[in-house]
N, C-alpha and C. Protein backbone atom coordinates (compact mmCIF):
# COMPACT_ATOMS: atom_id res chain seq x y z
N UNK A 1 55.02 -5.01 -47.78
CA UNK A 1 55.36 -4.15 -46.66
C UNK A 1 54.16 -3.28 -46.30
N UNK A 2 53.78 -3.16 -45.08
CA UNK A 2 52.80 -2.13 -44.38
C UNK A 2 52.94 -0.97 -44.54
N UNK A 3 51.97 0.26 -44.94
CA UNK A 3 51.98 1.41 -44.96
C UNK A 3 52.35 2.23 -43.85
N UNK A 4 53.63 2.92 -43.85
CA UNK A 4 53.60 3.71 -42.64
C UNK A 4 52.47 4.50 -42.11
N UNK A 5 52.38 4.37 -40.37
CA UNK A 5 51.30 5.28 -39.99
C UNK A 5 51.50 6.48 -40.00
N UNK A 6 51.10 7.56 -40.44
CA UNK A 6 51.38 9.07 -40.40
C UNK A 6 50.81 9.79 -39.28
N UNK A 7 51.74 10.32 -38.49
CA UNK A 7 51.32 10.66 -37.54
C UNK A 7 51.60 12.40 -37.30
N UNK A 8 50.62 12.84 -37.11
CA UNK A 8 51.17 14.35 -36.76
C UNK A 8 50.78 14.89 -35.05
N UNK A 9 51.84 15.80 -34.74
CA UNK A 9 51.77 16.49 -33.32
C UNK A 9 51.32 17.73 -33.38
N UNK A 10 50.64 18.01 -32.72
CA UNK A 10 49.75 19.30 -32.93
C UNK A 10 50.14 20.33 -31.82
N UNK A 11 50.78 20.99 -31.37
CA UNK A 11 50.97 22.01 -30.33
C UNK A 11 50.35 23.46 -30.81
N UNK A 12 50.57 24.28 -30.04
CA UNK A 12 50.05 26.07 -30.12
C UNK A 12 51.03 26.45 -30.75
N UNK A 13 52.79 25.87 -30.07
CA UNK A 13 53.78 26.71 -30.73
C UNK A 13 55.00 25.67 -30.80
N UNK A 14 56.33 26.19 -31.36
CA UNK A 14 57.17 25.40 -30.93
C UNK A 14 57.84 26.48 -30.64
N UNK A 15 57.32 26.91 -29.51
CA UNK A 15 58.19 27.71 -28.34
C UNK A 15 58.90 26.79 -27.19
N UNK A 16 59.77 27.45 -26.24
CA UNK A 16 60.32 26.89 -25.56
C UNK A 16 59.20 26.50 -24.50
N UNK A 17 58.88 25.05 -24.39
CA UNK A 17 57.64 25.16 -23.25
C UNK A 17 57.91 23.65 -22.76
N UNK A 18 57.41 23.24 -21.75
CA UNK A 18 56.90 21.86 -20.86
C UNK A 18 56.30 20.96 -22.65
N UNK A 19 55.33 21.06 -22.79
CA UNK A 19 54.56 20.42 -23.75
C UNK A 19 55.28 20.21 -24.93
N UNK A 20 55.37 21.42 -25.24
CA UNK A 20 56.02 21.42 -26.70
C UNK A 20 57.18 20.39 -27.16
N UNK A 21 58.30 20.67 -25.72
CA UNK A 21 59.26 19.49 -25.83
C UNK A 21 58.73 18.26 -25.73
N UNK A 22 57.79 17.80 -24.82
CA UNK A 22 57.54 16.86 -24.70
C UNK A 22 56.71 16.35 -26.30
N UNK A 23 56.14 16.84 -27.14
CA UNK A 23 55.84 16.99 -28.36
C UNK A 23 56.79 16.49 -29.11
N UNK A 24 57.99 17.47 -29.09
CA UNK A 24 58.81 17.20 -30.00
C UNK A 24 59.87 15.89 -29.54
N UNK A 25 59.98 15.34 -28.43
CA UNK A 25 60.66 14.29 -28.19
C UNK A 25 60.14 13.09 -28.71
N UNK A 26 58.67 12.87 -28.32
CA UNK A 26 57.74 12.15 -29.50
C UNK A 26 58.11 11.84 -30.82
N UNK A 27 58.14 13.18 -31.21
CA UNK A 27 57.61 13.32 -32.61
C UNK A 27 59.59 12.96 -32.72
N UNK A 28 60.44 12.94 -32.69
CA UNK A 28 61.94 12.65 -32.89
C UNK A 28 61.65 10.64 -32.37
N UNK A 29 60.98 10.70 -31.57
CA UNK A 29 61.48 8.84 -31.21
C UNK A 29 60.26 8.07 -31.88
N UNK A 30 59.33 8.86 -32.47
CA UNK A 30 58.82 7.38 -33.10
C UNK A 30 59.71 6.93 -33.99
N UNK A 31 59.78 5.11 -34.42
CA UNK A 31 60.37 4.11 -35.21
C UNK A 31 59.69 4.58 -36.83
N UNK A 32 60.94 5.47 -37.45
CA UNK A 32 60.50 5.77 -38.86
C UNK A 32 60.49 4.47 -39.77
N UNK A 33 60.44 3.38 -39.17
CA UNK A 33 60.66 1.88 -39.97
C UNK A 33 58.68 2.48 -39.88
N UNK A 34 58.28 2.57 -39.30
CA UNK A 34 56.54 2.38 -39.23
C UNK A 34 55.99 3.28 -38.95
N UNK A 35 56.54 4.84 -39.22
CA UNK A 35 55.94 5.91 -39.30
C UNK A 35 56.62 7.08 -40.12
N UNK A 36 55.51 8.03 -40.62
CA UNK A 36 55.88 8.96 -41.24
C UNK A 36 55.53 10.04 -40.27
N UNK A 37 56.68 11.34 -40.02
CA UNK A 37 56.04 12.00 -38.78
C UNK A 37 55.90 13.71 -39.04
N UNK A 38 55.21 14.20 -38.73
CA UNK A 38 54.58 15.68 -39.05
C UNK A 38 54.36 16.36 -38.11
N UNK A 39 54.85 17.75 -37.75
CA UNK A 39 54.17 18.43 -36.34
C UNK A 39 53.63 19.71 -37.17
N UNK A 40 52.66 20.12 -36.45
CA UNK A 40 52.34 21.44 -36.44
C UNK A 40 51.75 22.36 -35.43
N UNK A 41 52.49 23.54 -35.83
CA UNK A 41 52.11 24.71 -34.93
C UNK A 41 51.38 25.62 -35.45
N UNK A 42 50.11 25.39 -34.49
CA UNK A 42 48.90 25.88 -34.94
C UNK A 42 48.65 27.76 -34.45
N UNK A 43 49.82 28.32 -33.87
CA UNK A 43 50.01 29.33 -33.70
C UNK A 43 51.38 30.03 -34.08
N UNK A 44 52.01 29.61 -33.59
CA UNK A 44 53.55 30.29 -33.46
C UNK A 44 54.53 29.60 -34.26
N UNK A 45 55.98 29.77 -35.01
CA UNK A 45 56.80 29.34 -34.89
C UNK A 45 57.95 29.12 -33.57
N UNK A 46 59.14 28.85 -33.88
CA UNK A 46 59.97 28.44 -32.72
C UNK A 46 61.17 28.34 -32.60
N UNK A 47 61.77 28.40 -31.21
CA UNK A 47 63.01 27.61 -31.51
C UNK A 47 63.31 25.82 -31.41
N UNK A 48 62.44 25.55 -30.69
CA UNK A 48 62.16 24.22 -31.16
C UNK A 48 61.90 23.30 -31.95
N UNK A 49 62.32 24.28 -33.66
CA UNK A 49 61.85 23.72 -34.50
C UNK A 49 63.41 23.17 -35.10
N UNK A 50 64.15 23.88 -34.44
CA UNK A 50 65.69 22.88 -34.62
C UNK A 50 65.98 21.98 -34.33
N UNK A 51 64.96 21.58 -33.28
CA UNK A 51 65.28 19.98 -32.32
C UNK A 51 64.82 19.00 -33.07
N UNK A 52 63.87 19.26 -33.83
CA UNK A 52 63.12 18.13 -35.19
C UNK A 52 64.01 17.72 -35.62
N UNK A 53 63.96 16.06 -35.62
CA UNK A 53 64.94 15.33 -37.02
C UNK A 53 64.61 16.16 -38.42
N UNK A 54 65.18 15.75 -39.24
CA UNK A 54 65.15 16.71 -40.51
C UNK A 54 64.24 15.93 -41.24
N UNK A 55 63.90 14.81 -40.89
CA UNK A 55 62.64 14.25 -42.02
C UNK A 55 61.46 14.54 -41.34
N UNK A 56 60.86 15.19 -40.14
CA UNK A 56 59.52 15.88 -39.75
C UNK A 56 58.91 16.80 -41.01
N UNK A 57 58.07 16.80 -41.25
CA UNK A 57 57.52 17.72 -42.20
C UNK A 57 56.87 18.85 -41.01
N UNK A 58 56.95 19.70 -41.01
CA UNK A 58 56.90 20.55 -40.44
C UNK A 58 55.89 22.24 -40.93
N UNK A 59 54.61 21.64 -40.32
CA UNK A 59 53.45 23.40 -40.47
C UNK A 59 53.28 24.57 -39.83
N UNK A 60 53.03 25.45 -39.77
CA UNK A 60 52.96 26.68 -38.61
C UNK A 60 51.95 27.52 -39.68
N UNK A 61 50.14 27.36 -38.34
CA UNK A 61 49.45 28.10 -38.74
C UNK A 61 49.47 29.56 -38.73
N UNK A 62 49.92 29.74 -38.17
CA UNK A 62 49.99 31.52 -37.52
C UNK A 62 48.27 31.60 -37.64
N UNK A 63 47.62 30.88 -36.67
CA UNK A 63 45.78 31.22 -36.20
C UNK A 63 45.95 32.20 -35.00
N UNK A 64 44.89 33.15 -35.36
CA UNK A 64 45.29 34.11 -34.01
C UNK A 64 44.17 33.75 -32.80
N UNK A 65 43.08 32.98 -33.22
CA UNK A 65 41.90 32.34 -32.01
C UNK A 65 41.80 30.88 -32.29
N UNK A 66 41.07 30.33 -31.45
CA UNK A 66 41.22 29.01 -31.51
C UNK A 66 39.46 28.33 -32.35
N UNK A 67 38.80 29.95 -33.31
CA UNK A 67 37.87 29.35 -33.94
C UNK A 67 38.08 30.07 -35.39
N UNK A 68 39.34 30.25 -35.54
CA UNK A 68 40.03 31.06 -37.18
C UNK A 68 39.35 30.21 -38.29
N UNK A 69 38.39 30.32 -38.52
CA UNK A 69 37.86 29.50 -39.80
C UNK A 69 38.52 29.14 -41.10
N UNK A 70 39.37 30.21 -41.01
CA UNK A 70 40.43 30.13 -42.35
C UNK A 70 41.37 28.79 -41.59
N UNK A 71 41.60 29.12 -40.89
CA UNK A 71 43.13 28.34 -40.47
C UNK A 71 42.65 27.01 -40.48
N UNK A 72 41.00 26.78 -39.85
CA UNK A 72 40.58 25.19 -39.50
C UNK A 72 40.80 24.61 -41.03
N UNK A 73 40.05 25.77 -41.91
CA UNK A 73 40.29 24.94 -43.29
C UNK A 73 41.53 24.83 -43.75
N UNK A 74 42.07 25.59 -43.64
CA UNK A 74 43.77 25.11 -44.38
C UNK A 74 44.66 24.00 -43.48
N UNK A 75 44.21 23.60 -41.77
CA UNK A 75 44.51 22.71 -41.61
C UNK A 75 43.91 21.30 -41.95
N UNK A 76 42.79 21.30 -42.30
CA UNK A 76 41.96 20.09 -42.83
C UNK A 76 42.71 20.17 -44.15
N UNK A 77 42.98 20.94 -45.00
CA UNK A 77 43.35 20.39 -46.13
C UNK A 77 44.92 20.26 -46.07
N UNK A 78 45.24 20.13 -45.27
CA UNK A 78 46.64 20.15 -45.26
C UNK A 78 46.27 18.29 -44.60
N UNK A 79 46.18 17.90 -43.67
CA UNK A 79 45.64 16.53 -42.94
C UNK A 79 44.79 15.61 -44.15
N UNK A 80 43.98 16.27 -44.73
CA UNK A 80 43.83 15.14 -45.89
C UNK A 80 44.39 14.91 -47.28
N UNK A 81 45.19 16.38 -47.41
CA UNK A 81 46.13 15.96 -48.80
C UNK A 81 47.04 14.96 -48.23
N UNK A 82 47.71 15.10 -46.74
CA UNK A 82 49.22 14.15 -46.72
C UNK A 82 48.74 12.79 -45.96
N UNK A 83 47.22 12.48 -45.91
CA UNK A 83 46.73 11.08 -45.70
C UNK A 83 47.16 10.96 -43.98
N UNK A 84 46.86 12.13 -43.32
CA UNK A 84 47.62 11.64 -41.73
C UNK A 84 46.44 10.88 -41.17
N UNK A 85 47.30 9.74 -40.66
CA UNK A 85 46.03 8.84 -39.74
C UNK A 85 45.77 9.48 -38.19
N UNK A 86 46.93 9.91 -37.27
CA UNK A 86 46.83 10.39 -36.15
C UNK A 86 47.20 11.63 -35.78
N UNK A 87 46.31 12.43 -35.17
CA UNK A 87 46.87 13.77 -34.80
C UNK A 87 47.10 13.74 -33.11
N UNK A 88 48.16 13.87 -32.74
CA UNK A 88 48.30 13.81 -31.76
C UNK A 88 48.50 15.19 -31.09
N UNK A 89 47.47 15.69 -30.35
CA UNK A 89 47.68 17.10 -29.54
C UNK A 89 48.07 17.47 -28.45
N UNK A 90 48.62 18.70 -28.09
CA UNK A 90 49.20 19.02 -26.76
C UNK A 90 48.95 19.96 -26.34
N UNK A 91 48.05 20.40 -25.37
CA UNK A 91 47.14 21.61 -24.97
C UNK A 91 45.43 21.61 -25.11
N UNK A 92 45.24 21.67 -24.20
CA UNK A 92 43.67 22.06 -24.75
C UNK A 92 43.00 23.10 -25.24
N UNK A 93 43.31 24.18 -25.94
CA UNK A 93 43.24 24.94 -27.18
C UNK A 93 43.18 24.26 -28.54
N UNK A 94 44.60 23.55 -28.41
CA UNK A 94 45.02 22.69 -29.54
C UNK A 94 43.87 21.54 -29.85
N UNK A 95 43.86 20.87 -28.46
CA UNK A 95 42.78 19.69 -28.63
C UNK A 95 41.00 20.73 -29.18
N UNK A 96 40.89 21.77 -28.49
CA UNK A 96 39.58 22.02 -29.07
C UNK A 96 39.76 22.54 -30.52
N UNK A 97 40.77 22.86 -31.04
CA UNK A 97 41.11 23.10 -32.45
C UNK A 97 40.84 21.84 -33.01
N UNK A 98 41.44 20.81 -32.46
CA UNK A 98 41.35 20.04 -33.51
C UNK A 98 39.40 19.29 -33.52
N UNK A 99 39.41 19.03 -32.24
CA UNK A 99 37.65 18.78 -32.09
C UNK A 99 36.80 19.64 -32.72
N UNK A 100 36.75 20.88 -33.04
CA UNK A 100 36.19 21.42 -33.65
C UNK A 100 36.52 21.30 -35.16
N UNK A 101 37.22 20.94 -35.38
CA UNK A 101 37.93 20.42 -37.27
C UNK A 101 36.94 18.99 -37.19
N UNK A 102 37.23 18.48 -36.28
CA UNK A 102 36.20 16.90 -36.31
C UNK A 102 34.75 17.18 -36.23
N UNK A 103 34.39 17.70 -35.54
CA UNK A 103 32.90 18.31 -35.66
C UNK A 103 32.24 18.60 -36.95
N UNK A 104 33.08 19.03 -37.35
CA UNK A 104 32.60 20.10 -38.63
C UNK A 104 32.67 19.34 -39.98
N UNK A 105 33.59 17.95 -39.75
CA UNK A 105 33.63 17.27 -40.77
C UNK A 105 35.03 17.74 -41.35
N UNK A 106 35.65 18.39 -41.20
CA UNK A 106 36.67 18.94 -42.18
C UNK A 106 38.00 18.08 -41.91
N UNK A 107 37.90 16.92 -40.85
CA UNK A 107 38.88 15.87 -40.83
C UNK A 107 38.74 15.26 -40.38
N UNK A 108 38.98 13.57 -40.79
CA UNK A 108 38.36 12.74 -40.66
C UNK A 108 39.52 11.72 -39.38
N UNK A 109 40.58 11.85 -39.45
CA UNK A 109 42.07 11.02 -38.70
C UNK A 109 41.32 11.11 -37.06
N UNK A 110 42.09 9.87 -36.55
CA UNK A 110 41.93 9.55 -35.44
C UNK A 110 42.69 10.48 -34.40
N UNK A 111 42.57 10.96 -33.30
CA UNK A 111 42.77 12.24 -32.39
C UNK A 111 42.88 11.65 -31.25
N UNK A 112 44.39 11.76 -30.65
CA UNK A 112 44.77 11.48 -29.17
C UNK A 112 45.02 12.86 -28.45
N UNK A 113 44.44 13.00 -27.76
CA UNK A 113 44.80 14.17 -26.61
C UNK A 113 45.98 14.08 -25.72
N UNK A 114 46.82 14.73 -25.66
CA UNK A 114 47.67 14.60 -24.35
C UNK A 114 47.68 15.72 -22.94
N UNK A 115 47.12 15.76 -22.00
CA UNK A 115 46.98 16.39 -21.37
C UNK A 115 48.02 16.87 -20.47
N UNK A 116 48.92 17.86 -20.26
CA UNK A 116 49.76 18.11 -19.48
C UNK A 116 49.20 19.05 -18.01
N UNK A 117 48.28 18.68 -17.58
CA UNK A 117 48.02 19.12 -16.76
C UNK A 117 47.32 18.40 -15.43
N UNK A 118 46.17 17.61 -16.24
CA UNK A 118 45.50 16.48 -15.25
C UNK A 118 44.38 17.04 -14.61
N UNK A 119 43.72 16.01 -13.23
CA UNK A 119 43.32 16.61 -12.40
C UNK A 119 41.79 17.22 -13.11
N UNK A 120 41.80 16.68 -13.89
CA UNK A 120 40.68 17.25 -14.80
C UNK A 120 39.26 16.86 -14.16
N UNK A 121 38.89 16.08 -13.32
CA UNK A 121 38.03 15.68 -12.43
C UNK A 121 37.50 17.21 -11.48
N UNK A 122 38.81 17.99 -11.37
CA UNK A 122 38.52 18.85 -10.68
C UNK A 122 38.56 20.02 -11.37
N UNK A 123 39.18 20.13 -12.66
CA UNK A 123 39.34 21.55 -13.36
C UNK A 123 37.80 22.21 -13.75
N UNK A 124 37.18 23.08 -13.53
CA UNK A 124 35.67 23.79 -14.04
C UNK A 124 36.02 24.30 -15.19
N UNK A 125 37.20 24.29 -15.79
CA UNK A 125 37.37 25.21 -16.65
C UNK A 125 37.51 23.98 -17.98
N UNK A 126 37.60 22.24 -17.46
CA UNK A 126 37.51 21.55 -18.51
C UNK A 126 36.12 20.98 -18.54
N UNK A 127 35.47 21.21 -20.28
CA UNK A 127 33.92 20.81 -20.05
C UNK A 127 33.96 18.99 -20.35
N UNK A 128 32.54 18.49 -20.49
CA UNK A 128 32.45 17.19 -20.31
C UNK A 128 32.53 16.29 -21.25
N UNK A 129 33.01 17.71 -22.33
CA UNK A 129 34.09 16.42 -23.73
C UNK A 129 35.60 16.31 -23.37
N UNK A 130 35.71 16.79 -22.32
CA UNK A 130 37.40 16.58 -21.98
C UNK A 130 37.55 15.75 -20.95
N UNK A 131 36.07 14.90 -20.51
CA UNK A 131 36.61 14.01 -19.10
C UNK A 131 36.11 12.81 -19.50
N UNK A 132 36.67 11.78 -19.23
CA UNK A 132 36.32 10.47 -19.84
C UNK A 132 35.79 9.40 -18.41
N UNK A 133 34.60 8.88 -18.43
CA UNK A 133 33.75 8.73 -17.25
C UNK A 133 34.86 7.13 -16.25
C-alpha cells in the first residue's frame, strides 16, 4: 500500500473569512484513503476550527508579523517532525511565511499557493515571486 500524502493548509486564521472556509472545505474533502490532512493557523485561532473533521491535526501559531523568527522555526519543526509533503496556503502573508521558511532552508515540502484574489498582473502590491510569466 502507498504512503499517504500529508498535506497541510496554511491560513492567517481560522476566523470566519472567504479563504479560510474555502481552506477548510479542502482540507474536510480530501480522500483520507490517500491523505493525511493538517491545517494551520499561523496567526489566530477560530471558530472554524469546529468545521474540521476530527482527524485534521490541527496548529495555531499565534505569530504576531509575518517575519516572527521564533514562529518560522517552530513551524519548520513542526512540518518536518510530521513528514508533510504539501503545504497548501491561503493568503499572501501566509504564502510569504511560508516562502520565507523555504528560503531559509528551514523546510523542505512542496508549496501550492492559492490566491483568492487574482488579477495579479495588475496588483503593485504583488512582487515578481508572486507572478508566474
Amino acid at each position: 500500500m502507498l504512503r499517504k500524502m500529508k498535506v497541510m493548509m496554511v491560513t492567517d486564521s481560522l476566523q470566519v473569512g472567504g479563504a479560510e472556509q474555502v481552506a477548510v472545505d479542502i482540507a474536510n474533502s480530501l480522500d483520507r484513503d490517500t491523505h493525511q490532512v493538517y491545517f494551520c493557523a499561523t496567526r489566530t485561532d477560530g471558530l472554524l476550527r469546529s468545521s474540521l473533521k476530527s482527524d485534521v491535526e490541527i496548529m495555531v501559531l499565534e505569530r504576531s508579523a509575518t517575519w516572527d523568527l521564533l514562529k518560522l522555526l517552530a513551524f519548520g519543526k513542526y512540518v518536518r517532525s510530521q513528514g508533510i509533503d504539501v503545504l497548501h496556503s491561503h493568503g499572501r502573508g501566509t504564502m510569504r511565511f511560508i516562502a520565507l521558511c523555504k528560503a531559509l532552508g528551514i523546510i523542505q515540502a512542496q508549496h501550492v499557493f492559492h490566491d483568492h484574489f487574482g488579477r495579479l498582473h495588475l496588483d503593485r502590491s504583488a512582487g515578481p515571486g508572486m507572478k508566474v510569466p
